[in-house]
N, C-alpha and C. Protein backbone atom coordinates (compact mmCIF):
# COMPACT_ATOMS: atom_id res chain seq x y z
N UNK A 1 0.72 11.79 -58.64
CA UNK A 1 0.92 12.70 -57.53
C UNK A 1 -0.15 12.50 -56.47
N UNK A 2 -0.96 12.32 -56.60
CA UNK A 2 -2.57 12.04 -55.76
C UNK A 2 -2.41 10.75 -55.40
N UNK A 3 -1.25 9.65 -55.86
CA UNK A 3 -1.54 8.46 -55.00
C UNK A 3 -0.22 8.44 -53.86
N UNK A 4 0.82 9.78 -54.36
CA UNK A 4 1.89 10.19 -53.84
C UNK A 4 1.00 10.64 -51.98
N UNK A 5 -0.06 11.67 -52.45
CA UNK A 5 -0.54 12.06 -51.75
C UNK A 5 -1.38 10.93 -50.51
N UNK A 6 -1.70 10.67 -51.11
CA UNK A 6 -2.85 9.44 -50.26
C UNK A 6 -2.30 8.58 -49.46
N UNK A 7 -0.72 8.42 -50.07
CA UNK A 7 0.22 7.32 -49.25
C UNK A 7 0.93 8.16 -47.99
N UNK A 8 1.09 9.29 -48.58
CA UNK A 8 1.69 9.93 -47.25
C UNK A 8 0.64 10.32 -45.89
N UNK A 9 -0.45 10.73 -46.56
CA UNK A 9 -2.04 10.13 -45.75
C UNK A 9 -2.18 9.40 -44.47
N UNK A 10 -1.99 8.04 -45.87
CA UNK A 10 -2.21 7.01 -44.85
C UNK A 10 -0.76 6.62 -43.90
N UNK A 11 0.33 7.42 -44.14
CA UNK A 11 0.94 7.05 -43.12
C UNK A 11 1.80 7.66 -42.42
N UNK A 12 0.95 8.92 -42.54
CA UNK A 12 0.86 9.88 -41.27
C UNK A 12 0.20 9.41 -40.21
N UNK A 13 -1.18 8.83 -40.78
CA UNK A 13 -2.50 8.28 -39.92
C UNK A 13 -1.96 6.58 -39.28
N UNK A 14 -1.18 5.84 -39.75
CA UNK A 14 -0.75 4.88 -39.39
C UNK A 14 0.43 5.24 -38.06
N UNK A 15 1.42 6.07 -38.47
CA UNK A 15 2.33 6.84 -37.20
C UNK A 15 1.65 7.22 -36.42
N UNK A 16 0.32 7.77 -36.88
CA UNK A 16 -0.43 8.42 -35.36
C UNK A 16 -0.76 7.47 -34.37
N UNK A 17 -1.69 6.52 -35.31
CA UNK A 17 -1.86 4.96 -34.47
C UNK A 17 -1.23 4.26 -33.58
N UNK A 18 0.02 3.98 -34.00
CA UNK A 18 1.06 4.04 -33.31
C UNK A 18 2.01 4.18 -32.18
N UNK A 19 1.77 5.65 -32.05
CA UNK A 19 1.98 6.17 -31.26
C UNK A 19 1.21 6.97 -30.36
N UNK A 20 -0.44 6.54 -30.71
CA UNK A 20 -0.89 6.03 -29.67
C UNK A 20 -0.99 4.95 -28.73
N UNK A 21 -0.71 3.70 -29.70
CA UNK A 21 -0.58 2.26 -29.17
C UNK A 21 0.71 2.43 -28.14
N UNK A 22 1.50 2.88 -28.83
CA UNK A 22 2.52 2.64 -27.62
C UNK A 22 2.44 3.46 -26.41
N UNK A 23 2.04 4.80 -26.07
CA UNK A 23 1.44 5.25 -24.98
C UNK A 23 0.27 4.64 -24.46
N UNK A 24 -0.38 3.87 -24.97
CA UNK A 24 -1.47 3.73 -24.55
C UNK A 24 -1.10 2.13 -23.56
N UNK A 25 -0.03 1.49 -24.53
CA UNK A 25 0.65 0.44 -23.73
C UNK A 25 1.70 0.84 -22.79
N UNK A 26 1.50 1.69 -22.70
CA UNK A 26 2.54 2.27 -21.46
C UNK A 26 2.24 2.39 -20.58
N UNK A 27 1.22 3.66 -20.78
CA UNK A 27 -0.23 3.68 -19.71
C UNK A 27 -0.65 2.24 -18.91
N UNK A 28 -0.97 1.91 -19.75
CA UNK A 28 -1.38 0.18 -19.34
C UNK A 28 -0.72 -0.11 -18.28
N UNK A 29 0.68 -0.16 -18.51
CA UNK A 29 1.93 -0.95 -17.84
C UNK A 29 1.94 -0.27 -16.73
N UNK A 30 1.77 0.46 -17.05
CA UNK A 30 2.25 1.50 -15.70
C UNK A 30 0.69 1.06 -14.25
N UNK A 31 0.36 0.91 -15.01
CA UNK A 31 -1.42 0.68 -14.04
C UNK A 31 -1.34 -0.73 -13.72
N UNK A 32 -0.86 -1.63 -14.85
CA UNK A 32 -0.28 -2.75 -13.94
C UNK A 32 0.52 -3.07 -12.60
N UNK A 33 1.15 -2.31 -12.91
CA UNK A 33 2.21 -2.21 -11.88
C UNK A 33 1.53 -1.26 -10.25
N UNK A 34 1.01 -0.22 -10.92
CA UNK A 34 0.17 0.05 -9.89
C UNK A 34 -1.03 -0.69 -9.22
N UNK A 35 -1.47 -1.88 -9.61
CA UNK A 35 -2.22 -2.73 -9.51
C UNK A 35 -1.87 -3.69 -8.32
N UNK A 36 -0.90 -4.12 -8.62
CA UNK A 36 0.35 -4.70 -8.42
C UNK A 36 0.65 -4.37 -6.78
N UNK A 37 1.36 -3.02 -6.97
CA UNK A 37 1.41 -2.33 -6.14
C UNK A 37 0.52 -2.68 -4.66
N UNK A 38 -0.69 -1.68 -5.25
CA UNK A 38 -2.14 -1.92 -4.24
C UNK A 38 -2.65 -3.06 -3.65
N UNK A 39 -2.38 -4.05 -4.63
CA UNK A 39 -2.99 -5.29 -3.97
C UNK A 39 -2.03 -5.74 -2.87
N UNK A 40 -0.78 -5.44 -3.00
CA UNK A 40 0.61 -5.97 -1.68
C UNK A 40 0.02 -5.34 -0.31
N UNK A 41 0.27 -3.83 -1.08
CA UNK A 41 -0.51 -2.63 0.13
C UNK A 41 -1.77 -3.54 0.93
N UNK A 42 -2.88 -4.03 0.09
CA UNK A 42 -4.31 -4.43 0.80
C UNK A 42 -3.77 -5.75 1.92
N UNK A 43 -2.84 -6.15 0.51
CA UNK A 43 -2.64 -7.54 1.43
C UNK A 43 -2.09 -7.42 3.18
N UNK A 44 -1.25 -6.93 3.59
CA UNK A 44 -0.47 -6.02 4.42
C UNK A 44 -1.19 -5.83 5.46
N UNK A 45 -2.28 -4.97 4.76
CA UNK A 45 -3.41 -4.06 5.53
C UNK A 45 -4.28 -5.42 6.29
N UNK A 46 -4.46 -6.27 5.65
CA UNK A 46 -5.76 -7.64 5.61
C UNK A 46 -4.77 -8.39 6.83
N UNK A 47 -3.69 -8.83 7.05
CA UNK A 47 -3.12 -9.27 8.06
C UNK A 47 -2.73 -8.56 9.17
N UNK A 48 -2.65 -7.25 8.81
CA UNK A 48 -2.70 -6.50 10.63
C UNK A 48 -3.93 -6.11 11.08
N UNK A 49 -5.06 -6.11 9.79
CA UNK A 49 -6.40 -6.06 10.63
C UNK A 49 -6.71 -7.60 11.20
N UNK A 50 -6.46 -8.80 10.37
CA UNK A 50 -6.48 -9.84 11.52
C UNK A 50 -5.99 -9.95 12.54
N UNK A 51 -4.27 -9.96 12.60
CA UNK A 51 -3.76 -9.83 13.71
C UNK A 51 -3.90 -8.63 15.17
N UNK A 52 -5.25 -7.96 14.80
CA UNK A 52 -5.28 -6.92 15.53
C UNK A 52 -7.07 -7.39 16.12
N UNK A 53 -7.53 -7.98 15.03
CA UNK A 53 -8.74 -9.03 15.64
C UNK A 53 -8.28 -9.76 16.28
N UNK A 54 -7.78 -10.26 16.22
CA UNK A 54 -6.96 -11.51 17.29
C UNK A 54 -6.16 -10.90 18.87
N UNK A 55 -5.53 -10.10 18.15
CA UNK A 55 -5.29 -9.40 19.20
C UNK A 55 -6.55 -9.09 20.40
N UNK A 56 -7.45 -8.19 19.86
CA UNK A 56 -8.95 -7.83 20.98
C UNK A 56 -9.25 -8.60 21.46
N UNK A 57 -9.46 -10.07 20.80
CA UNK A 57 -9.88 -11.50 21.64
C UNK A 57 -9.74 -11.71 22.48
N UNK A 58 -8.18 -11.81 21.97
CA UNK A 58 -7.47 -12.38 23.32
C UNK A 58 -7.32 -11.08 24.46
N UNK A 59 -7.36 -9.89 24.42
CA UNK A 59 -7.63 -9.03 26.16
C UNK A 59 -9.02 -9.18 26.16
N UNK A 60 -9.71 -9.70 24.98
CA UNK A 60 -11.47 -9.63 25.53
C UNK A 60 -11.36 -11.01 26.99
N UNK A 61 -10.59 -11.88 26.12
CA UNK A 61 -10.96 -13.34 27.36
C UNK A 61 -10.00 -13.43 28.27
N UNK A 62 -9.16 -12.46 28.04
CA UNK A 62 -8.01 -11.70 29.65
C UNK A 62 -9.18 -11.03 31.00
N UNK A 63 -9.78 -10.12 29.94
CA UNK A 63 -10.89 -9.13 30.78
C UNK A 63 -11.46 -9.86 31.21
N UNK A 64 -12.08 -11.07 30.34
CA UNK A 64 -12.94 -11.74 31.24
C UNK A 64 -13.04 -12.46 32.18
N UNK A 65 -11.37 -13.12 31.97
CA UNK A 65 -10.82 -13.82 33.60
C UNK A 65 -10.62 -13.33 34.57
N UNK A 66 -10.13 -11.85 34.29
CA UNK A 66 -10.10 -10.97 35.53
C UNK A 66 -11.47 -10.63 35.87
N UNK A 67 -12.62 -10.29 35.37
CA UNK A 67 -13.62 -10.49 36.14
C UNK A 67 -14.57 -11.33 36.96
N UNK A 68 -13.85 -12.92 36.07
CA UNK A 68 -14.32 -14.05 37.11
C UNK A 68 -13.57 -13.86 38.64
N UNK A 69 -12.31 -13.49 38.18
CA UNK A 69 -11.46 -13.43 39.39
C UNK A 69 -11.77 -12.68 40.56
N UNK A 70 -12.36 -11.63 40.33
CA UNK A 70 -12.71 -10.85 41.30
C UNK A 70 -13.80 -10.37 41.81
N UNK A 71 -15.28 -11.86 40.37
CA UNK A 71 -16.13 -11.66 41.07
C UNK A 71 -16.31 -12.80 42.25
N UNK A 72 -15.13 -13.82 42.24
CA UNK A 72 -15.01 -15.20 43.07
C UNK A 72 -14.10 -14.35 44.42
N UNK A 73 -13.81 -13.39 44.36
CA UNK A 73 -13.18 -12.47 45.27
C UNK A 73 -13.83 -12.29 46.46
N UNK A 74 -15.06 -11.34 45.62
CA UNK A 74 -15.87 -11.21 46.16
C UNK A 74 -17.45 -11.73 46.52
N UNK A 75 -17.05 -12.99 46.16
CA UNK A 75 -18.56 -13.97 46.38
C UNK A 75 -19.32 -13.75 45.72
């Protein structure tokens, strides 16, 4: 009866395991994916902050032709 006992024990304690592992691989998955996710998001983010550097440039060396222009305007 006591090894009756010990077996049901150990695998109560083995189901628990278990079923932590599999939430715990779920969890996981799920953060993968959110991972996943975020990095597209950054990526996204990383090309309209270039294209928006690029952008300033180019009215920086607009601005600056218009001020050659009109300082040759005006001598």
């Amino acid at each position: 009866m006591d090894n009756q006992t010990t077996l049901n024990k150990l695998s109560e304690k083995v189901s628990t395991i278990l079923e932590k592992y599999h939430a715990l691989k779920s969890e996981n998955e799920m953060m993968r994916n959110e991972i996943v996710t975020l990095k597209a998001d950054c990526a996204l983010k990383n090309q309209e902050i270039e294209r928006l550097h690029e952008e300033n440039a180019q009215k920086d060396i607009e601005i600056e032709e218009i001020v050659n222009k009109i300082e040759s305007i005006l001598g």
